[in-house]
PDB file of N, CA and C in Angstrom:
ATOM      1  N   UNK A   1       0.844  -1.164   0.000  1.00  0.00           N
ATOM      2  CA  UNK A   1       0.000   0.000   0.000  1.00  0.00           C
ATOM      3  C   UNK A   1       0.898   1.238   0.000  1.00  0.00           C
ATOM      4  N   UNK A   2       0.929   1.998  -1.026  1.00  0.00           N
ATOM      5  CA  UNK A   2       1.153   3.603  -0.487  1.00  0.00           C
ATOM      6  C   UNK A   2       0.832   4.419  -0.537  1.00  0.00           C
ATOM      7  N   UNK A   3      -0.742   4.258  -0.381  1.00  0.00           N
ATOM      8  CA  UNK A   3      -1.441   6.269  -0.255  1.00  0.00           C
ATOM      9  C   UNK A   3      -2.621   5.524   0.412  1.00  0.00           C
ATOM     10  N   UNK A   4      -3.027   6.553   1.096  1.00  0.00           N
ATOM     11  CA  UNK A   4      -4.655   6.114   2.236  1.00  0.00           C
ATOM     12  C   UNK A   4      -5.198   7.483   1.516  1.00  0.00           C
ATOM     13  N   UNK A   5      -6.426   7.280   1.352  1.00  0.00           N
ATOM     14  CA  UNK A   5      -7.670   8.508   1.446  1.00  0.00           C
ATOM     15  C   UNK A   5      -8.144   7.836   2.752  1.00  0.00           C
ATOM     16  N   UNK A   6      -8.470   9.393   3.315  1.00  0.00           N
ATOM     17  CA  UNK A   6      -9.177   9.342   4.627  1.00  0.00           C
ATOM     18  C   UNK A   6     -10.252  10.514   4.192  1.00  0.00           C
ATOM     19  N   UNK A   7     -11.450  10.099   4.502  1.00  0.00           N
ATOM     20  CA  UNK A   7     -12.323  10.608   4.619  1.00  0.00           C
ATOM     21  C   UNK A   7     -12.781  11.275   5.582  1.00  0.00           C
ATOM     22  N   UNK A   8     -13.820  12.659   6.023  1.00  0.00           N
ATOM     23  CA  UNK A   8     -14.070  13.029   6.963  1.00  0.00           C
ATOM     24  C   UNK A   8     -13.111  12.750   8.396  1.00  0.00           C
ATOM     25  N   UNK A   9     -11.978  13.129   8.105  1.00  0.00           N
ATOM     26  CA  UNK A   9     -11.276  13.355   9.728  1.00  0.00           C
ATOM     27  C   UNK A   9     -11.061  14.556   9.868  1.00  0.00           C
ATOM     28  N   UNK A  10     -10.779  14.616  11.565  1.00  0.00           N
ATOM     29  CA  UNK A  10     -10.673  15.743  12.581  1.00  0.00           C
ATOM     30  C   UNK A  10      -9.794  16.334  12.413  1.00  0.00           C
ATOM     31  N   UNK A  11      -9.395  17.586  12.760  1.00  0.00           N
ATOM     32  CA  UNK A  11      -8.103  18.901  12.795  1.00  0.00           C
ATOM     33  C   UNK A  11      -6.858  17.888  13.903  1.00  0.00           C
ATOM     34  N   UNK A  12      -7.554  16.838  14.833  1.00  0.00           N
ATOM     35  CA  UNK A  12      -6.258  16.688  15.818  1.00  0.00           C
ATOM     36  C   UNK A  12      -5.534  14.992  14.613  1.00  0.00           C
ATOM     37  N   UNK A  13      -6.545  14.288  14.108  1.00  0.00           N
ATOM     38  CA  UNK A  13      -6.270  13.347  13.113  1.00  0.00           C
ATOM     39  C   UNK A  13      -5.503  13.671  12.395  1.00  0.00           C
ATOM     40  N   UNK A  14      -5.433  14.625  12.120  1.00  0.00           N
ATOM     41  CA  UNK A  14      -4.496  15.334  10.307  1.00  0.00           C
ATOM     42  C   UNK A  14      -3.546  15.948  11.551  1.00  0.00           C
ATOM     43  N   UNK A  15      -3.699  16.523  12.662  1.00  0.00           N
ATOM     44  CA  UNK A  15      -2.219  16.871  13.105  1.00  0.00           C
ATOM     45  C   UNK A  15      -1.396  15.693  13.439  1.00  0.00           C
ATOM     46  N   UNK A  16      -1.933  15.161  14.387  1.00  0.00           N
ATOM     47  CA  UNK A  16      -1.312  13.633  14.282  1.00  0.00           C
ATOM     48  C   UNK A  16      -0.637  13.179  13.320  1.00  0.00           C
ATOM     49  N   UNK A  17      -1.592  12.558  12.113  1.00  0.00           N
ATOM     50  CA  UNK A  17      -0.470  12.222  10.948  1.00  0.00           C
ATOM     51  C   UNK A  17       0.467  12.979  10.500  1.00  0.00           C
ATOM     52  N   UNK A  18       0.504  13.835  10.676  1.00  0.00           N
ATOM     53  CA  UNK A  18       1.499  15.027  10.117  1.00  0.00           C
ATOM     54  C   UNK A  18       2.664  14.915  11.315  1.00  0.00           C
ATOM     55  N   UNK A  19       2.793  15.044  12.348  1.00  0.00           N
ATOM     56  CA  UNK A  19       3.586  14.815  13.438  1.00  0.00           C
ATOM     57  C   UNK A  19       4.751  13.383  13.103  1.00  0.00           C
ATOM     58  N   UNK A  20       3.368  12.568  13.112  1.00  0.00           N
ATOM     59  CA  UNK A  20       4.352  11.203  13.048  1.00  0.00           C
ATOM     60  C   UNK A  20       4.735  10.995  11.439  1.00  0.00           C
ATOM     61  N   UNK A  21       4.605  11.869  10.661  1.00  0.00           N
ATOM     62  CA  UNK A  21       5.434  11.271   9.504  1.00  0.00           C
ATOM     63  C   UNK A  21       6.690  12.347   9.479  1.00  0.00           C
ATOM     64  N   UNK A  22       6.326  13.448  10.107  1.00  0.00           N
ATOM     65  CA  UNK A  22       7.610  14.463  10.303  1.00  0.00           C
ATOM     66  C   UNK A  22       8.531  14.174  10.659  1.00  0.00           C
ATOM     67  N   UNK A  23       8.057  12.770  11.941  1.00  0.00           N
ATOM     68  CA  UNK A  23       9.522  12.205  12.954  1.00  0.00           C
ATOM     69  C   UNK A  23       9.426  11.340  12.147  1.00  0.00           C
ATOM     70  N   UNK A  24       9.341  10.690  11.128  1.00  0.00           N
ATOM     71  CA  UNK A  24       9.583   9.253  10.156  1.00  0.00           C
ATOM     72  C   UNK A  24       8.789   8.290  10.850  1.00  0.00           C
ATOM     73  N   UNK A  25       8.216   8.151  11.669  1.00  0.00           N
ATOM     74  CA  UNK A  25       7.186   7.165  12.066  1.00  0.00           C
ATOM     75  C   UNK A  25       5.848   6.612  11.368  1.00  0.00           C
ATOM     76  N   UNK A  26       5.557   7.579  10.529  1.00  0.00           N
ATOM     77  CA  UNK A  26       4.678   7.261   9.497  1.00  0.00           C
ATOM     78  C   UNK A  26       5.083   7.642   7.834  1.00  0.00           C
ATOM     79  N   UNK A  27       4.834   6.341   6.836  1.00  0.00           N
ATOM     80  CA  UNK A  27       6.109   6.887   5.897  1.00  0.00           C
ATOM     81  C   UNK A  27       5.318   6.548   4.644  1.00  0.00           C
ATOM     82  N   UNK A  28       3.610   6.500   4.803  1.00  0.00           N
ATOM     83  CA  UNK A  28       2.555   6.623   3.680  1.00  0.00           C
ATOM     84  C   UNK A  28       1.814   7.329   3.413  1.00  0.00           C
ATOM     85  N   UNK A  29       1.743   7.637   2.190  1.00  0.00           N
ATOM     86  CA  UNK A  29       1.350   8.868   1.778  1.00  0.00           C
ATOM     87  C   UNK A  29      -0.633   9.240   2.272  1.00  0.00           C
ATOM     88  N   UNK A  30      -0.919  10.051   2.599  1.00  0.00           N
ATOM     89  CA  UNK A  30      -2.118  10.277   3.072  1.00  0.00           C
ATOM     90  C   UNK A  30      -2.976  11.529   2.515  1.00  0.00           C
ATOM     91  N   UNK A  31      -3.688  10.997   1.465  1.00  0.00           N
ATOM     92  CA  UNK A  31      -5.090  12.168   1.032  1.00  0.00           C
ATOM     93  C   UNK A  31      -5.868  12.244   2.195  1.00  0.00           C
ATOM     94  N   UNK A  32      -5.965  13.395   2.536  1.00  0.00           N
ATOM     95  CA  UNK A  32      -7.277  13.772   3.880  1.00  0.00           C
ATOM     96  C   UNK A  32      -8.145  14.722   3.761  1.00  0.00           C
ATOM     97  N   UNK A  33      -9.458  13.832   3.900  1.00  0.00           N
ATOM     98  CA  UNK A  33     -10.745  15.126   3.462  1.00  0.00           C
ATOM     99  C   UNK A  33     -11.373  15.523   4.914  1.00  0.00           C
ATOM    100  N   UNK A  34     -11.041  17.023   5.449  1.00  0.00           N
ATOM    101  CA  UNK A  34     -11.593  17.240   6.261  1.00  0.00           C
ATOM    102  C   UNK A  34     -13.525  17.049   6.306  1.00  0.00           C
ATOM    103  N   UNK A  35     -13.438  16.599   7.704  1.00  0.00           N
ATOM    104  CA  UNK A  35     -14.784  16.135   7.660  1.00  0.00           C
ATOM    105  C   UNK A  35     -15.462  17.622   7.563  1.00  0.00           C
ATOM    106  N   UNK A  36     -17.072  17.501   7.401  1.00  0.00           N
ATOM    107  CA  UNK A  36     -18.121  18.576   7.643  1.00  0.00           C
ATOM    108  C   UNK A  36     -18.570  19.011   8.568  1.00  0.00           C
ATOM    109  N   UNK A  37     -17.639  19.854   9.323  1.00  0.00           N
ATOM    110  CA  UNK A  37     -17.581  20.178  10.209  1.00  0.00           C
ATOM    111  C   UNK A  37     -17.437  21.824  10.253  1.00  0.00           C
ATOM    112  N   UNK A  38     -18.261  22.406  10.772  1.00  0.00           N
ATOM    113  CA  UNK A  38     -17.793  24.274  10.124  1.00  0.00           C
ATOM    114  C   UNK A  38     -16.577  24.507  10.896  1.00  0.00           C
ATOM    115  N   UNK A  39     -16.844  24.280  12.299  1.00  0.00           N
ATOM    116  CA  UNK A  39     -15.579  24.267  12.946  1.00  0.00           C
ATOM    117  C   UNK A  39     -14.151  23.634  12.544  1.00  0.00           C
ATOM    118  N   UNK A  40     -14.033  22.559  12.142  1.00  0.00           N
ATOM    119  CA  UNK A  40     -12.687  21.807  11.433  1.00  0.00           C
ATOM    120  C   UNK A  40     -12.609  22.663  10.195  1.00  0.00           C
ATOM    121  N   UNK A  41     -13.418  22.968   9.350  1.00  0.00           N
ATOM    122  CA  UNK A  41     -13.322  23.483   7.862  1.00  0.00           C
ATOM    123  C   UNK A  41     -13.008  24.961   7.855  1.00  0.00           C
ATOM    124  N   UNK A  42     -13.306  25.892   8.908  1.00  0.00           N
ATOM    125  CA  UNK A  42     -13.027  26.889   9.342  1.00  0.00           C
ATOM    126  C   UNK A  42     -11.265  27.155   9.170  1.00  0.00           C
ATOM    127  N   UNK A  43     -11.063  26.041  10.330  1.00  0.00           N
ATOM    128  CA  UNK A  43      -9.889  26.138  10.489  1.00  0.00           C
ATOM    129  C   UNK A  43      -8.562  25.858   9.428  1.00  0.00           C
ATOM    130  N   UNK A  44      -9.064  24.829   8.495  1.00  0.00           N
ATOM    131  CA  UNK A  44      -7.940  24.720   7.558  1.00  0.00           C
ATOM    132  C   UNK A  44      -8.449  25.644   6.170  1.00  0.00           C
ATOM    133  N   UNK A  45      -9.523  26.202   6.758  1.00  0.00           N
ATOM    134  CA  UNK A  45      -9.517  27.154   5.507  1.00  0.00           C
ATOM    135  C   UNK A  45      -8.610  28.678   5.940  1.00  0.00           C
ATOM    136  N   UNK A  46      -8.587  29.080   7.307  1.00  0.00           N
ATOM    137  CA  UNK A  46      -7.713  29.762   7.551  1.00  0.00           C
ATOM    138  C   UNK A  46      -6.230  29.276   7.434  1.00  0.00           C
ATOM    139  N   UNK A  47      -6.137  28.355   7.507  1.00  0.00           N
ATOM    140  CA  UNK A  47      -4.455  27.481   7.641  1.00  0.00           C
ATOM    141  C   UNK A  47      -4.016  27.533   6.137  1.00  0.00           C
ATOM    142  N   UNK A  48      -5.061  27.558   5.241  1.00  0.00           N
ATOM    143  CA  UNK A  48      -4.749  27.643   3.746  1.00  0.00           C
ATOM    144  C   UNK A  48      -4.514  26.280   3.305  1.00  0.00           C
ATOM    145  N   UNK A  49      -3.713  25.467   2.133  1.00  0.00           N
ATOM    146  CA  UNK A  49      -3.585  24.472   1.667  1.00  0.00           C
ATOM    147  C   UNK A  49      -2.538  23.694   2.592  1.00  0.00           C
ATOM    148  N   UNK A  50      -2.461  22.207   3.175  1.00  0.00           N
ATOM    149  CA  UNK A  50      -1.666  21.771   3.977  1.00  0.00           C
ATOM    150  C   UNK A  50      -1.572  20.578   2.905  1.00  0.00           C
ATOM    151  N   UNK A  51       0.006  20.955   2.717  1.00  0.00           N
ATOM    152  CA  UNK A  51       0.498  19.706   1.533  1.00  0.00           C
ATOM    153  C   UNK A  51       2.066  19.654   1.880  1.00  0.00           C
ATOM    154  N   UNK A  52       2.342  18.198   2.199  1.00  0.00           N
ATOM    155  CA  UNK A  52       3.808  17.853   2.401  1.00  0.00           C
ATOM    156  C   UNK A  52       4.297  17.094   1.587  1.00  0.00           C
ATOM    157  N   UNK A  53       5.232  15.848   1.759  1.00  0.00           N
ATOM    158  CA  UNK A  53       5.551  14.907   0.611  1.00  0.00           C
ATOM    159  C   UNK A  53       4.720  13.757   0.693  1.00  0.00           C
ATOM    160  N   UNK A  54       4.160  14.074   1.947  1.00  0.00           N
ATOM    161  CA  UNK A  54       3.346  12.716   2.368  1.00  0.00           C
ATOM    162  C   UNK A  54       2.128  13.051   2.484  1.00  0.00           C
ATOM    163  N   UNK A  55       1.595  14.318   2.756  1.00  0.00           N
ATOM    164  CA  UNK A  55      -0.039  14.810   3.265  1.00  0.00           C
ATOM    165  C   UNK A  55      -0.331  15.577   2.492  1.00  0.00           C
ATOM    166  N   UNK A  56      -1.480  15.238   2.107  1.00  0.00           N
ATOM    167  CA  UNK A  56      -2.763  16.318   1.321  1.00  0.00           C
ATOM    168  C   UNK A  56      -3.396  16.542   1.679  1.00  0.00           C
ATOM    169  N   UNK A  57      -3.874  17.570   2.475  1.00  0.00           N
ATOM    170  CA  UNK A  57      -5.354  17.920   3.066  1.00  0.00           C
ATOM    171  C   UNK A  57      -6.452  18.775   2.418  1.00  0.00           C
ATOM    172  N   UNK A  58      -7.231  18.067   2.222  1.00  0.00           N
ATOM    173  CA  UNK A  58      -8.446  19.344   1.566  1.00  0.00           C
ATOM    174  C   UNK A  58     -10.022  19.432   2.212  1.00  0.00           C
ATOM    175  N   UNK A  59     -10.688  20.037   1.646  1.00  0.00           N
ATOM    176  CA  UNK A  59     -11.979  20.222   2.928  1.00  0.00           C
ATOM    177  C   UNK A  59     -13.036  20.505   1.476  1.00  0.00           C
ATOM    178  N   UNK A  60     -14.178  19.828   2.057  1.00  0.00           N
ATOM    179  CA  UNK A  60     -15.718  20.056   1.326  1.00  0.00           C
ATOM    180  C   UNK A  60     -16.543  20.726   2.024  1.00  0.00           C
ATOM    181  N   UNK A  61     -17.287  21.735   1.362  1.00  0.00           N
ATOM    182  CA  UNK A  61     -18.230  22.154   2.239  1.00  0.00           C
ATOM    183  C   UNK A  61     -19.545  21.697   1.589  1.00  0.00           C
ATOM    184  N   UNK A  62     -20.156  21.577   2.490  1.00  0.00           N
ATOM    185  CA  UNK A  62     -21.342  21.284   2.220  1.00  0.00           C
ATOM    186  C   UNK A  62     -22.603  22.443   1.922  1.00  0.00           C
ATOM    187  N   UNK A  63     -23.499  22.354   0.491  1.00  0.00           N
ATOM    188  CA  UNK A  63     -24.109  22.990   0.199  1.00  0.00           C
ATOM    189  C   UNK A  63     -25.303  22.615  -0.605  1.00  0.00           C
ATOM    190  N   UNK A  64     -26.484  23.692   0.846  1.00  0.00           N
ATOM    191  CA  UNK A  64     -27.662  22.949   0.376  1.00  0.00           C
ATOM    192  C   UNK A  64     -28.463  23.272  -0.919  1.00  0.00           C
ATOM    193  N   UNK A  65     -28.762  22.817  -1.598  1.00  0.00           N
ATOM    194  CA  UNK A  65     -29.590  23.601  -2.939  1.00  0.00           C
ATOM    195  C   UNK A  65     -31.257  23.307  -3.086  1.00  0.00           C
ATOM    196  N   UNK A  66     -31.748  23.824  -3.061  1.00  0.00           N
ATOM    197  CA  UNK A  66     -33.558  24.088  -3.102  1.00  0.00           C
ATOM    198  C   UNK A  66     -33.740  23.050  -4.370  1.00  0.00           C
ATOM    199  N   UNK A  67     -34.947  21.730  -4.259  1.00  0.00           N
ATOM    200  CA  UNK A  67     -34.878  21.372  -4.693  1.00  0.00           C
ATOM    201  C   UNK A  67     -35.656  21.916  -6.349  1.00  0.00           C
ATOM    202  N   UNK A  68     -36.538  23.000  -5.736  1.00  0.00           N
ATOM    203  CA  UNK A  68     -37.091  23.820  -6.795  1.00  0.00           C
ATOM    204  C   UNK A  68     -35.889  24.342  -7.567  1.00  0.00           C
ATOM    205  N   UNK A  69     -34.685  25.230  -6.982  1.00  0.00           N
ATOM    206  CA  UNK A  69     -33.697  25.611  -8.060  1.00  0.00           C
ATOM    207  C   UNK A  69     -33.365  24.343  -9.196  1.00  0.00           C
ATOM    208  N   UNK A  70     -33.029  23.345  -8.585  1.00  0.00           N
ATOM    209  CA  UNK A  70     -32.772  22.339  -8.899  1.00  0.00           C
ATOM    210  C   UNK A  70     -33.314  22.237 -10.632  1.00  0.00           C
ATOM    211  N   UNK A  71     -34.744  21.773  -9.972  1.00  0.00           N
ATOM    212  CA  UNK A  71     -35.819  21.776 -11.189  1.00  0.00           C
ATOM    213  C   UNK A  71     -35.748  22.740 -12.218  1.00  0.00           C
ATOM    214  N   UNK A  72     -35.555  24.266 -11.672  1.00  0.00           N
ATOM    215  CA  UNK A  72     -35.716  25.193 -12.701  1.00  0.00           C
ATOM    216  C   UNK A  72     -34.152  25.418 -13.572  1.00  0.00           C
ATOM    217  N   UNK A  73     -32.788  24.799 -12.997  1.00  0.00           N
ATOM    218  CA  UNK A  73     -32.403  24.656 -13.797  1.00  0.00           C
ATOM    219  C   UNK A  73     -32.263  23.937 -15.075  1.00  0.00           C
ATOM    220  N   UNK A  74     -32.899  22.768 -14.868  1.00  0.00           N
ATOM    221  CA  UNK A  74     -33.167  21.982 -16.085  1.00  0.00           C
ATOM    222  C   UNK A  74     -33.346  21.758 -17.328  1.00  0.00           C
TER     223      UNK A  74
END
């Protein structure tokens, strides 16, 4: 194996991995989708893009759309 997607994890999850691959303790590569969380998504949207040789972090926000817009775009 050498790359994990992680789905929906926490701000202390992604620090973690980032820690232990800094000290060489973790040495696979890791896509990470911050979960939906305003609070977690907040934060790495202030932190900006977090990308190492080993970590990718990115964030989704979630957005609701009327199902009438929906329709009238059609």
């Amino acid at each position: 194996m050498t790359i994990v997607n992680d789905a929906c994890v926490d701000r202390s999850t992604i620090e973690l991995i980032n820690r232990l691959q800094r000290a060489g303790e973790l040495s696979i590569r890791d896509y990470a989708m911050v979960g939906n969380c305003t609070k977690e998504v907040d934060y790495f949207i202030e932190q900006g893009t977090v990308k190492t040789k080993l970590l990718n972090v990115r964030w989704v926000i979630d957005i609701k759309i009327p199902l009438s817009l929906l329709e009238e775009m059609r």
